[in-house]
Each structure stands twice: as structure tokens, then as C-alpha cells.
Protein backbone atom coordinates (compact mmCIF):
# COMPACT_ATOMS: atom_id res chain seq x y z
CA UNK A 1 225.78 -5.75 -38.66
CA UNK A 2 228.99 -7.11 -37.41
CA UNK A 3 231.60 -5.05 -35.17
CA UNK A 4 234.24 -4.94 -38.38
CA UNK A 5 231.78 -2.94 -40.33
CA UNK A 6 230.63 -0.97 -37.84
CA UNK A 7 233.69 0.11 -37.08
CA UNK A 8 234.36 0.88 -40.60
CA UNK A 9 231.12 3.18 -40.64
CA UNK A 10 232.60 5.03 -37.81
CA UNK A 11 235.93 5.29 -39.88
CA UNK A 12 233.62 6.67 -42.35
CA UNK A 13 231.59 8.71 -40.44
CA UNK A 14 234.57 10.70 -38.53
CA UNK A 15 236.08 11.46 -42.11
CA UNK A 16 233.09 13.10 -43.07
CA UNK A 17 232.86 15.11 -39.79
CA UNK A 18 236.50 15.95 -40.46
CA UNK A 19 235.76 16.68 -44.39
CA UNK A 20 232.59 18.98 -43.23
CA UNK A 21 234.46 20.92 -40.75
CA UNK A 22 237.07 21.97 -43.67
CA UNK A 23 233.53 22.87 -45.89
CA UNK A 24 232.48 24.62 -43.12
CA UNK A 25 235.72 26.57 -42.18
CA UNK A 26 236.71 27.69 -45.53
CA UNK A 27 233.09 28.66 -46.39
CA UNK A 28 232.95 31.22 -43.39
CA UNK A 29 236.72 32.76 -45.21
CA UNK A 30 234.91 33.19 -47.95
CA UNK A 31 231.72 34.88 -46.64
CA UNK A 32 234.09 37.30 -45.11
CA UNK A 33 236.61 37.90 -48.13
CA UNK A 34 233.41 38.36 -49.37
CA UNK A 35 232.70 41.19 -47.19
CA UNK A 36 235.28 42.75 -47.11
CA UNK A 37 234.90 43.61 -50.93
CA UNK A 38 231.42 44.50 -50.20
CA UNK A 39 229.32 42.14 -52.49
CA UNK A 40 226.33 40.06 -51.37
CA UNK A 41 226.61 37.36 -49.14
CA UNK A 42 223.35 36.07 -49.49
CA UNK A 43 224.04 32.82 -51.39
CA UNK A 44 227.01 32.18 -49.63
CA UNK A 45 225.62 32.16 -46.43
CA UNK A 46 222.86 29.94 -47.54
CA UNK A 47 225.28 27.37 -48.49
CA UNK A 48 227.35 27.69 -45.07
CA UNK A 49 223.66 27.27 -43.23
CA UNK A 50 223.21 23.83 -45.44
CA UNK A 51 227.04 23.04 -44.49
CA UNK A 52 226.18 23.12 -40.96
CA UNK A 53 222.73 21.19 -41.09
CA UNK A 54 224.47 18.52 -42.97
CA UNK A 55 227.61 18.71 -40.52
CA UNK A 56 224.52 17.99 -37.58
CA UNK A 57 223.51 14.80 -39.42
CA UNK A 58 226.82 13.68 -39.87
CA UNK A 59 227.04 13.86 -36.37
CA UNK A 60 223.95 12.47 -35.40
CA UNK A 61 224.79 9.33 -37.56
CA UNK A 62 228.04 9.08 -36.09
CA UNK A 63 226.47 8.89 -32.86
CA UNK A 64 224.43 6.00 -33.72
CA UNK A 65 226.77 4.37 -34.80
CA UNK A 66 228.78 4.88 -31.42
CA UNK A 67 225.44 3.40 -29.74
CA UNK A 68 225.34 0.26 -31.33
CA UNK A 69 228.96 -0.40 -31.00
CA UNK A 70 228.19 0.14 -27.23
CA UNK A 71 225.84 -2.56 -27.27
């Protein structure tokens, strides 16, 4: 793959990092609004725990991506 695209993917890739952090933050507001109203949290969390998994592959992609540019 040439450099231009690469770099592109990284473009990419850091948007969706950024975009995922957001998910990630605003899920954990709403797990503890709520909380603080007392109902279950059960789903929510579950969906914060997938957040963050997919947050790790983002990262792990990006990564790679930093690798072969380094090449």
C-alpha cells in the first residue's frame, strides 16, 4: 500500500479512536445518571464493556498502521 493511503488509514483510524472515546465517555454518564435513579445497569454496562473492547482494536489497528509507516 502506498504512504498516501496509509496515511489516510491513520487519518481514519485516529477519528475512530477520537469517535470511541466520546462512546465511551458519555456511556459511563449514563451508567451513572443511571444510578443515581436507581434502575439496572446491567445492559448498560454491557454495552460500555463492548465500547471499550472495540476502542482496544481500534487501537491495535492504529498501531499497525503506525508500524508499516515506520518501515
Amino acid at each position: 500500500m502506498d504512504r498516501l493511503k496509509q496515511l489516510q488509514h491513520l487519518a481514519e483510524a485516529e477519528r475512530n479512536i477520537a469517535r470511541g472515546e466520546h462512546n465511551i465517555y458519555e456511556q459511563e454518564l449514563r451508567i451513572a445518571d443511571l444510578d443515581c435513579h436507581g434502575y439496572d445497569t446491567i445492559l448498560a454496562r454491557s454495552l460500555l464493556e463492548t465500547f471499550r473492547v472495540t476502542q482496544a482494536q481500534r487501537m491495535v489497528h492504529r498501531d499497525q498502521i503506525l508500524r508499516e509507516l515506520a518501515q
